[in-house]
Every structure is written in C-alpha cells, then in structure tokens.
Protein backbone atom coordinates (compact mmCIF):
# COMPACT_ATOMS: atom_id res chain seq x y z
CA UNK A 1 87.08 35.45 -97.03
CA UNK A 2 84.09 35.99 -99.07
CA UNK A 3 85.03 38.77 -102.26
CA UNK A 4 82.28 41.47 -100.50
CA UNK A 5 84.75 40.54 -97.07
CA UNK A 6 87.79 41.17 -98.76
CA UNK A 7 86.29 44.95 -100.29
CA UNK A 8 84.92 45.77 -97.14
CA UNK A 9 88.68 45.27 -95.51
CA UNK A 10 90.16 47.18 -98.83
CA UNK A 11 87.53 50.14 -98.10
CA UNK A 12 88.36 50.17 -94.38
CA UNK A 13 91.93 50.41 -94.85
CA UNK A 14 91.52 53.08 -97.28
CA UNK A 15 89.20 54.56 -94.81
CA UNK A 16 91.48 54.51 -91.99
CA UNK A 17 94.19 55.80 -94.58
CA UNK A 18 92.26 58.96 -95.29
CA UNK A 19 91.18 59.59 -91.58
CA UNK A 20 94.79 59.23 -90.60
CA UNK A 21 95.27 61.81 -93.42
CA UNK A 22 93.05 64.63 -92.34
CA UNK A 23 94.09 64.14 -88.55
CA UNK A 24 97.62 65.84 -89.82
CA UNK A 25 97.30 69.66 -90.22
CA UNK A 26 98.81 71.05 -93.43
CA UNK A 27 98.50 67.72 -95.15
CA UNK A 28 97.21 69.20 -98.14
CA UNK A 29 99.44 68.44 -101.07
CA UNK A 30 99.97 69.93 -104.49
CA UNK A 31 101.20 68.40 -108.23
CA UNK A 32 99.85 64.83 -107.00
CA UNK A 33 99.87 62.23 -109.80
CA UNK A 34 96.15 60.52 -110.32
CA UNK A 35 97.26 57.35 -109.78
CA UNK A 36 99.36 58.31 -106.75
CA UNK A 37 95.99 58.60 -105.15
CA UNK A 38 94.39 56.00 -103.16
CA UNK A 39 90.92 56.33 -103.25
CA UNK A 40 87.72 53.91 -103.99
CA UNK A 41 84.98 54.55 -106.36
CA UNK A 42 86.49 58.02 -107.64
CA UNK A 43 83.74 60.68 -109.18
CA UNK A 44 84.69 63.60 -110.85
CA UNK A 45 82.70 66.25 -111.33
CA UNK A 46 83.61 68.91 -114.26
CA UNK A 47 82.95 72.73 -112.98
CA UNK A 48 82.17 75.30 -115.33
CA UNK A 49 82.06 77.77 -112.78
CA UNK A 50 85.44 77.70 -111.51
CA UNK A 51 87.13 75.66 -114.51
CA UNK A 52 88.15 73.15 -112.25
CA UNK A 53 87.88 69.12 -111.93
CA UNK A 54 86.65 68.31 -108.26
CA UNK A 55 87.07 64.24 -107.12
CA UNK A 56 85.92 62.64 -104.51
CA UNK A 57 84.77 59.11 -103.79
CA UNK A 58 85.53 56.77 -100.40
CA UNK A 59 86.78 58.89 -97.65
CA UNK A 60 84.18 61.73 -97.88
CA UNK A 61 87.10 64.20 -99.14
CA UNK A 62 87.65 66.50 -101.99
CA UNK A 63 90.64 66.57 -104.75
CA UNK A 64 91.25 69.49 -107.14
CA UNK A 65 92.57 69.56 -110.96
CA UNK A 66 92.94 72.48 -113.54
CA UNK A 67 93.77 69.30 -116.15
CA UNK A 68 93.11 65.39 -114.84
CA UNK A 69 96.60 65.11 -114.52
CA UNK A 70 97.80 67.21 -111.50
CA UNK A 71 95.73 67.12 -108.44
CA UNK A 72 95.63 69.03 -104.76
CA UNK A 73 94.44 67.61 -101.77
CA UNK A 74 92.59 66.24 -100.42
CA UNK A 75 90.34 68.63 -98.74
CA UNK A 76 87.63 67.98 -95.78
CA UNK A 77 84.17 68.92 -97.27
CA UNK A 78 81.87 67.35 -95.16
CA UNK A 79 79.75 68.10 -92.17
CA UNK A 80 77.45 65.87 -90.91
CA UNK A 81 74.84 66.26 -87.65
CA UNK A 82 76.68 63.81 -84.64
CA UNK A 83 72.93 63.66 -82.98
CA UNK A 84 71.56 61.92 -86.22
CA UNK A 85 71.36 58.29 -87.33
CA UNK A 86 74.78 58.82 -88.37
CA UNK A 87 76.51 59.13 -84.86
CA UNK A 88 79.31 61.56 -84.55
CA UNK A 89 82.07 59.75 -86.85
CA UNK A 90 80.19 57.56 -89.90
CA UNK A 91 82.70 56.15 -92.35
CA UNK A 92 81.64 57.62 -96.02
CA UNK A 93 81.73 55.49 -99.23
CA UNK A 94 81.30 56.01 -103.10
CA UNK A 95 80.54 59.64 -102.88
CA UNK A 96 79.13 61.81 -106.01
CA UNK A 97 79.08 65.02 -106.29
CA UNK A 98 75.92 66.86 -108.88
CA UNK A 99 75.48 70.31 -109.62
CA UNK A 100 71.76 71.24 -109.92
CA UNK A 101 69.60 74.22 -109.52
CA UNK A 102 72.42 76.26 -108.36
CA UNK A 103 73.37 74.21 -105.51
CA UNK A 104 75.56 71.54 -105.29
CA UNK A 105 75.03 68.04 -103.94
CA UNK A 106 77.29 65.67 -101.97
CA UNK A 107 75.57 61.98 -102.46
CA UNK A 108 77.49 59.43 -99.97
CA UNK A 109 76.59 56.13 -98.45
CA UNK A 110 77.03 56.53 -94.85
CA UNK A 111 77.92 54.01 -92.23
CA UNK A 112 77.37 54.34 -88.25
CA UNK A 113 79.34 51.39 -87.01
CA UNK A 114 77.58 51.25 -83.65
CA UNK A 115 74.21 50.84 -84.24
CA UNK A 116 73.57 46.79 -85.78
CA UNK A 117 69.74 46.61 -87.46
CA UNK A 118 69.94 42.85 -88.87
CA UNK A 119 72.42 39.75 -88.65
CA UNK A 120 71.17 37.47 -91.19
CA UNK A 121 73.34 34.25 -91.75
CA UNK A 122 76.11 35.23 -88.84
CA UNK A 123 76.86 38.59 -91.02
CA UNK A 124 75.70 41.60 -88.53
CA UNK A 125 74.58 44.21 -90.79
CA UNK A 126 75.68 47.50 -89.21
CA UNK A 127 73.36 51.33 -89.89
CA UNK A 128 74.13 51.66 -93.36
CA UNK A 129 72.57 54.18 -96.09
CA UNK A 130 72.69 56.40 -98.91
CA UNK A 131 72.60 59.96 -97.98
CA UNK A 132 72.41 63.43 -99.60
CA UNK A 133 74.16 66.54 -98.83
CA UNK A 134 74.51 70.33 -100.06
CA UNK A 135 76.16 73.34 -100.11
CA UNK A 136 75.91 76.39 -102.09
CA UNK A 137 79.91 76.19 -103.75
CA UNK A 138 81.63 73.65 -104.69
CA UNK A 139 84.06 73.79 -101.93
CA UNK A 140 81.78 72.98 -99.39
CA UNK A 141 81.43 72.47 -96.76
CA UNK A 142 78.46 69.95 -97.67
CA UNK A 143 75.97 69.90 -94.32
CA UNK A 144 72.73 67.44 -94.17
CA UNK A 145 69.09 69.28 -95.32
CA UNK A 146 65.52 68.48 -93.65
CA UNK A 147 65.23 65.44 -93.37
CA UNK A 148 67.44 62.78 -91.63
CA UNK A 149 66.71 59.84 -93.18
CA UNK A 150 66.10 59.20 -97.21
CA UNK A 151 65.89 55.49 -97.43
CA UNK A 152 64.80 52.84 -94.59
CA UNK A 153 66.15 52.30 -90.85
CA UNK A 154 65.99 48.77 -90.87
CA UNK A 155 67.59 48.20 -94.93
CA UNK A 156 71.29 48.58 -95.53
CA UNK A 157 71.28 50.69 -98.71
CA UNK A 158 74.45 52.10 -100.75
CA UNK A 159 75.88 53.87 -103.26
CA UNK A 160 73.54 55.98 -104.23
CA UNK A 161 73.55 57.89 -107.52
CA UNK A 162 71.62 61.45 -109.35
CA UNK A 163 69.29 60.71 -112.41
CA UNK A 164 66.08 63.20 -113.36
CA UNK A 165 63.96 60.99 -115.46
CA UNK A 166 61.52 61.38 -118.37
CA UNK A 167 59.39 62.78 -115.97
CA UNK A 168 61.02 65.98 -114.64
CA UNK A 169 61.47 64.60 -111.44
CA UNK A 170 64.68 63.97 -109.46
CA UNK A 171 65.37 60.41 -108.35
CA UNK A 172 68.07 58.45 -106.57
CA UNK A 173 69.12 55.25 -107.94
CA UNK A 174 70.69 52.96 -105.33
CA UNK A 175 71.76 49.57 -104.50
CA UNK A 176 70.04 47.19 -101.36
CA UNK A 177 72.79 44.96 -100.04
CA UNK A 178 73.04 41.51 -100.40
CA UNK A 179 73.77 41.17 -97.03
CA UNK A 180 70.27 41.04 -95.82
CA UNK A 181 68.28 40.13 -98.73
CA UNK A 182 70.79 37.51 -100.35
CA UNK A 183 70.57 38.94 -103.62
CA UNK A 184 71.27 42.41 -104.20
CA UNK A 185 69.31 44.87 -106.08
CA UNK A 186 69.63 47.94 -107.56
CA UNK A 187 66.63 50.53 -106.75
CA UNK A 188 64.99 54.47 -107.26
CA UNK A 189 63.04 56.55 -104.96
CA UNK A 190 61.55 59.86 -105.73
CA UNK A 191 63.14 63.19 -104.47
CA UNK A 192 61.57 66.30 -103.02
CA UNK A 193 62.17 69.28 -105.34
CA UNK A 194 64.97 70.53 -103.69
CA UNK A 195 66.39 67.59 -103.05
CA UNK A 196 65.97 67.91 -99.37
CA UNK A 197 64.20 64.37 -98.66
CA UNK A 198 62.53 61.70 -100.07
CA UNK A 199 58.85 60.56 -101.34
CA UNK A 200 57.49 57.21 -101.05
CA UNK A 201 58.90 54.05 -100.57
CA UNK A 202 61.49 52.79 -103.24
CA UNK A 203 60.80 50.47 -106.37
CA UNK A 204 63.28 47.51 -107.88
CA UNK A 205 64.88 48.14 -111.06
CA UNK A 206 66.90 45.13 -111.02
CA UNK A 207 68.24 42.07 -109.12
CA UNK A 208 72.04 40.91 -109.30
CA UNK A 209 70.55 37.56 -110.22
CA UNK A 210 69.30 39.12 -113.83
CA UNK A 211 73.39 39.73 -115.00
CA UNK A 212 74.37 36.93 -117.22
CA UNK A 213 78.15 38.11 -116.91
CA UNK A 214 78.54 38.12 -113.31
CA UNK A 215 79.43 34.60 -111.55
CA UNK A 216 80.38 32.82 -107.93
CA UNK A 217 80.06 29.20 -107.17
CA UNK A 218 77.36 28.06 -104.69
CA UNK A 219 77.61 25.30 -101.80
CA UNK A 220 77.75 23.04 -104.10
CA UNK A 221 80.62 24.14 -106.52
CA UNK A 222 77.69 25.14 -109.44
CA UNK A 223 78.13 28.30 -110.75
CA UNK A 224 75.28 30.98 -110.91
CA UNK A 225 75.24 34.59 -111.04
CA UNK A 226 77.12 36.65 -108.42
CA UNK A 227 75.19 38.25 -105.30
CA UNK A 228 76.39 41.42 -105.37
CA UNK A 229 74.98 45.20 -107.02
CA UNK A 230 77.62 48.06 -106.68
CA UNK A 231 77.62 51.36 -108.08
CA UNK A 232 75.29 52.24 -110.49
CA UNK A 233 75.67 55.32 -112.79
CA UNK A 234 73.17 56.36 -115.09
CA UNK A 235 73.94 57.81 -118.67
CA UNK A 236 72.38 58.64 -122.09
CA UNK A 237 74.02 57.85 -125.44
CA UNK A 238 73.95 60.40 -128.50
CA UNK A 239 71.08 58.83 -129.90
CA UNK A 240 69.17 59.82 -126.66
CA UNK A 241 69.34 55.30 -125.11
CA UNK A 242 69.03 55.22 -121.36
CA UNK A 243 71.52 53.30 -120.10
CA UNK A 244 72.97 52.25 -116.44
CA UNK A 245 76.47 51.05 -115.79
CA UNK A 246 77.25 49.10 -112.53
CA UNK A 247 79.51 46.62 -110.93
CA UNK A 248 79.65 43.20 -109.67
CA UNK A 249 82.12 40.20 -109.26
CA UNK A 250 83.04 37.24 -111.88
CA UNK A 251 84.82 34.95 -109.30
CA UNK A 252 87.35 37.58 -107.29
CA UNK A 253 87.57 39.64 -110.22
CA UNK A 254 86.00 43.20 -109.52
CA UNK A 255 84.18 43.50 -113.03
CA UNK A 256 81.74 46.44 -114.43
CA UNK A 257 78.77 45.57 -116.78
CA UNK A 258 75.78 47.61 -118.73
CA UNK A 259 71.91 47.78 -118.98
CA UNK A 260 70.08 49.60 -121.13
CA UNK A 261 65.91 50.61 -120.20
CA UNK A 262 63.92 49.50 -123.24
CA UNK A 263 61.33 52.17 -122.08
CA UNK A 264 63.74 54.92 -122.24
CA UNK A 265 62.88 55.63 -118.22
CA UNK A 266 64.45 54.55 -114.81
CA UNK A 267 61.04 52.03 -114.79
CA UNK A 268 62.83 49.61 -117.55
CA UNK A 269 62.88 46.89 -118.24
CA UNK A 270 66.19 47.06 -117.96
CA UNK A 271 68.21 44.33 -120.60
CA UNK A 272 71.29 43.29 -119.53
CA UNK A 273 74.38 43.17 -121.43
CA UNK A 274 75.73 39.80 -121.59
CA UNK A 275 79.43 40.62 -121.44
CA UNK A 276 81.14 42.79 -119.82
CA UNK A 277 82.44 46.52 -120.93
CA UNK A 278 85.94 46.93 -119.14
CA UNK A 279 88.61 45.29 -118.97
CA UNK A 280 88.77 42.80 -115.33
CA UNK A 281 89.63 44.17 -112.11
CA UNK A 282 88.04 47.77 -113.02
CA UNK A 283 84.52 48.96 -111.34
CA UNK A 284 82.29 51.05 -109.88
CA UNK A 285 82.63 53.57 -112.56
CA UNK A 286 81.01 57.25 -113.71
CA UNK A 287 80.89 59.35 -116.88
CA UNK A 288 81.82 62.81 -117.23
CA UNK A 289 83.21 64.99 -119.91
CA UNK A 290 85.98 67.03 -120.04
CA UNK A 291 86.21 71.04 -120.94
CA UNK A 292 87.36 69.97 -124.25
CA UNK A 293 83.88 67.82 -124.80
CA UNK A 294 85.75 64.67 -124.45
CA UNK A 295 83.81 61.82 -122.71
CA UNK A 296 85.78 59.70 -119.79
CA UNK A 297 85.48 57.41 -117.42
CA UNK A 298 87.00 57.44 -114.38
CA UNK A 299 86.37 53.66 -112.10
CA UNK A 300 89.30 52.03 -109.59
CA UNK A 301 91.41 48.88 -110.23
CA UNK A 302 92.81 46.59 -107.25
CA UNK A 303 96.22 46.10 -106.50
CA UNK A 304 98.43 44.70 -103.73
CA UNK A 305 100.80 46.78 -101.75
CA UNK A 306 102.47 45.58 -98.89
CA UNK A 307 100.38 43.01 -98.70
CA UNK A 308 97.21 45.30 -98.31
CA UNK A 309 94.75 45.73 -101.40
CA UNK A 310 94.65 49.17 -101.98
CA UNK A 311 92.40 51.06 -104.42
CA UNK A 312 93.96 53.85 -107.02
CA UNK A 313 91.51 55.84 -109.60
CA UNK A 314 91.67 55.54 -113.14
CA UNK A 315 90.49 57.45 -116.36
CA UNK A 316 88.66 55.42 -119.84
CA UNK A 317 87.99 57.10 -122.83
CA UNK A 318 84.09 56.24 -124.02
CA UNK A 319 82.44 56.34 -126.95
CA UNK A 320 78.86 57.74 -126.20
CA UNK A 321 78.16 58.54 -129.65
CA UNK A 322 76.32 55.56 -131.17
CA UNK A 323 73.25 53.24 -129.48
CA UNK A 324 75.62 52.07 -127.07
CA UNK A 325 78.68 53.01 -124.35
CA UNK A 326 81.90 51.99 -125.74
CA UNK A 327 84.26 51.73 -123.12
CA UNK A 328 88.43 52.83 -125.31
CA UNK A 329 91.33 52.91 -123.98
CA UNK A 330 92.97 53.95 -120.68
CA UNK A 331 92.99 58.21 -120.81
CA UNK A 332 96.48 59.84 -119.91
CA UNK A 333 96.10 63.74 -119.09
C-alpha cells in the first residue's frame, strides 16, 4: 500500500470505531484519559464562555474537559441535510471548531462514498470536500447554512481550516488532493460575512512539491519531495510573523513541517522551512492556548494495536514568543 492507502484504512477504521460508538445509547463516558482516546487530527477549542475545553477531530463528535486531562464523551454534534451533496451518512474528517461573531463554527471535510467524480491513475476519487457548519452554543448541534456547496463538485478538497487575513475578511485555507492533481496543494477561498458560503473561485498558496523536508521515492527509486498536503493551521507569532503549519510524509513517517508568508498575508510567498518541527510520526496539528495563557499543541501519533493502526491525540508545549513556532516538549495535564 501506498502511505495516503494505509491513512485512509487508519481513518476508516477509526471511522467505523466511532460510528459503532454512537450506535450504543448511554455510551457517553466520564474521567477518560487523553490518550485513551482514539481519534485523528484532534482540535481543541478553549471556551471562555463555559470554561470548558471542547475536542473534536475525525468522527464528527465532540469531547469535553474542565483541565486537558480528564475528558467526557464523546458527544454527537452534527446534523447534516441527507438531500445534499453529502447523502444521508458522509464520513467526517479533521474537524475544527472556531468561535466568531457569536456563533460557533463546525469546519469538517466531508465524504459521500457513493457518488465517484474522477478516477485518475486506477484511484476512483469519491465526493469529497471541506464543509462549514454552525450553531449558536457550543454544544451544538452544528446544522449546514445557505449554501450547499463551498468549494468545487468535480475537486476532492480537505481539511479545511479558519484564518481572517490582513484584510478583514474571513477565508478558508484548504488542501486539493493529490489524488487527482498528482501533487497536492494547499489553497484559500474567500468567505461570505457570515460565513454562510463562499466567493470566487480559490487561489494556490502552495504545492507539496515546494517542501524540502518531505520525501517518497519515484518509479525509479530517486527520491523527490512527497505528494501529499494535510492539515494546515494557520498561526501568528508574538512578533506579529504569519505562519502555517501542515503535514506531509518523509517515507512512511507521518511528519509535520512550517511556512512562514514573507508578505505577512495568506497571499505569501510562503518560505518553507527546511526541516521539520516535531518529532516523526506526529501531524496534522493546531494551536490553542490554555486558560492559564499557556500555548499547546495538540496533533496525533500512529501506533499499532492489534494489528490495526490506530490514531490517539496528543498535547506539545510551543513557544510562540519569538519570530518563529518552537515546537517543546510533550504537555501532561
């Protein structure tokens, strides 16, 4: 199997995991260890409101902390529209969830396994795209707004992430598979106001090609940079840098790298780092900061259970406060 073959079996294990999960009634547990849970590309979002950490990620489900350490769960938050593009049971990766203008937003990549648009070199590229939805609390439930479609029918699109720019504007930064193109790119496209759609068409930030870290071997043996973009996450540093960490492969190592935008803005150019910033097997990460003001990240490592590759979250302490993200040691609530 090819590495992106190998996650995609990882992420539909864990998806079948979770659906199994929230088919049980009263399956919501208390006092559950982080790294007890299984769950791919984790995002926590710190509520002031409610003094709570919310997490949620692969799965389309919701986890609750008072303290990083303990969590409840998981929760069903999500409600989306069976006569959409969706279809009535879409598997839901690398969710995010954003507070902003008092609503909150559920960003997901959304898969309808029925409908094919593409097969491009014997892969068949299922309905596959990023996706935004809201609700007024943080609970949920999160239900689709206007419009049913943000980014293009016919391009499978992921992993989609929050960033308002210089500008004042509200974007989404996502990735465009390699699947169909052959080398995968990370992207923005301009959002309504409210959040409730999209404007334009979308413009390239970056290729997978430009990393200098990330590697695979070609027909021939040769080595050249790796094919795939995963999970961006944008970020400023303390002395106000724009800067973009996302995820890729050296070999069959999951592996996370940074860029930083020399203009300051999502429009770059963006200058990739030429090593990586954690350690291997650790990826598709986001930043957040705790109620005490101190900065984490929380990404997923790999590991083999049973002979199944399962994903479990994790927690870095960063150091935001120079011209660059320092990625510290692993965090322990």
């Amino acid at each position: 199997m090819t590495n992106k073959k190998h996650c995609y079996f990882s992420v539909c294990i864990c998806f079948l995991w979770i659906t199994l999960c929230i088919g049980q009634k009263g399956n919501i547990k208390k006092n559950i260890p982080l790294d007890s849970i299984r769950l791919s590309d984790p995002a926590i979002l710190a509520d002031k409101e409610t003094n709570m950490y919310y997490m949620t990620g692969t799965g389309g489900l919701l986890w609750k902390s008072k303290d990083l350490k303990m969590w409840e769960g998981p929760y069903k938050v999500t409600e989306t529209n069976p006569n959409s593009w969706m279809g009535p049971n879409p598997m839901i990766w690398a969710a995010e969830l954003h507070q902003y203008e008092n609503k909150y937003y559920y960003f997901a990549t959304f898969t309808n396994r029925n409908v094919m648009i593409d097969t491009v070199a014997g892969n068949v590229i299922e309905r596959r795209a990023s996706h935004i939805l809201v609700s007024d609390t943080i609970d949920g439930p999160f239900v689709p707004m206007k419009d049913d479609i943000y980014l293009p029918a016919d391009k499978p699109t992921l992993d989609g992430t929050f960033w308002i720019d210089t500008d004042g504007k509200p974007y989404m930064v996502y990735c465009y598979e390699w699947l169909q193109s052959g080398n995968g790119t990370i992207e923005k496209i301009e959002l309504k106001p409210d959040l409730s759609g999209s404007i334009g068409e979308g413009k390239l930030l970056f290729k997978a090609s430009d990393s200098p870290w990330s590697r695979e071997k070609d027909a021939n043996g040769n080595d050249k940079p790796h094919k795939v973009t995963d999970g961006p996450y944008l970020f400023k540093t303390e002395t106000g840098r724009l800067g973009m960490i996302w995820t890729s492969w050296i070999y069959n190592v999951y592996t996370q790298g940074v860029a930083y935008s020399e203009s300051g803005t999502l429009d770059g150019p963006w200058i990739q780092e030429k090593d990586p910033i954690t350690p291997p097997n650790f990826g598709h990460g986001m930043l957040f900061k705790t109620f005490e003001g101190k900065q984490l990240m929380a990404l997923h490592s790999h590991k083999k259970v049973d002979n199944r590759t399962i994903r479990v979250p994790h927690l870095f302490e960063v150091d935001l406060t120079g011209d660059k993200l320092v990625v510290l040691n692993v965090y322990k609530p």
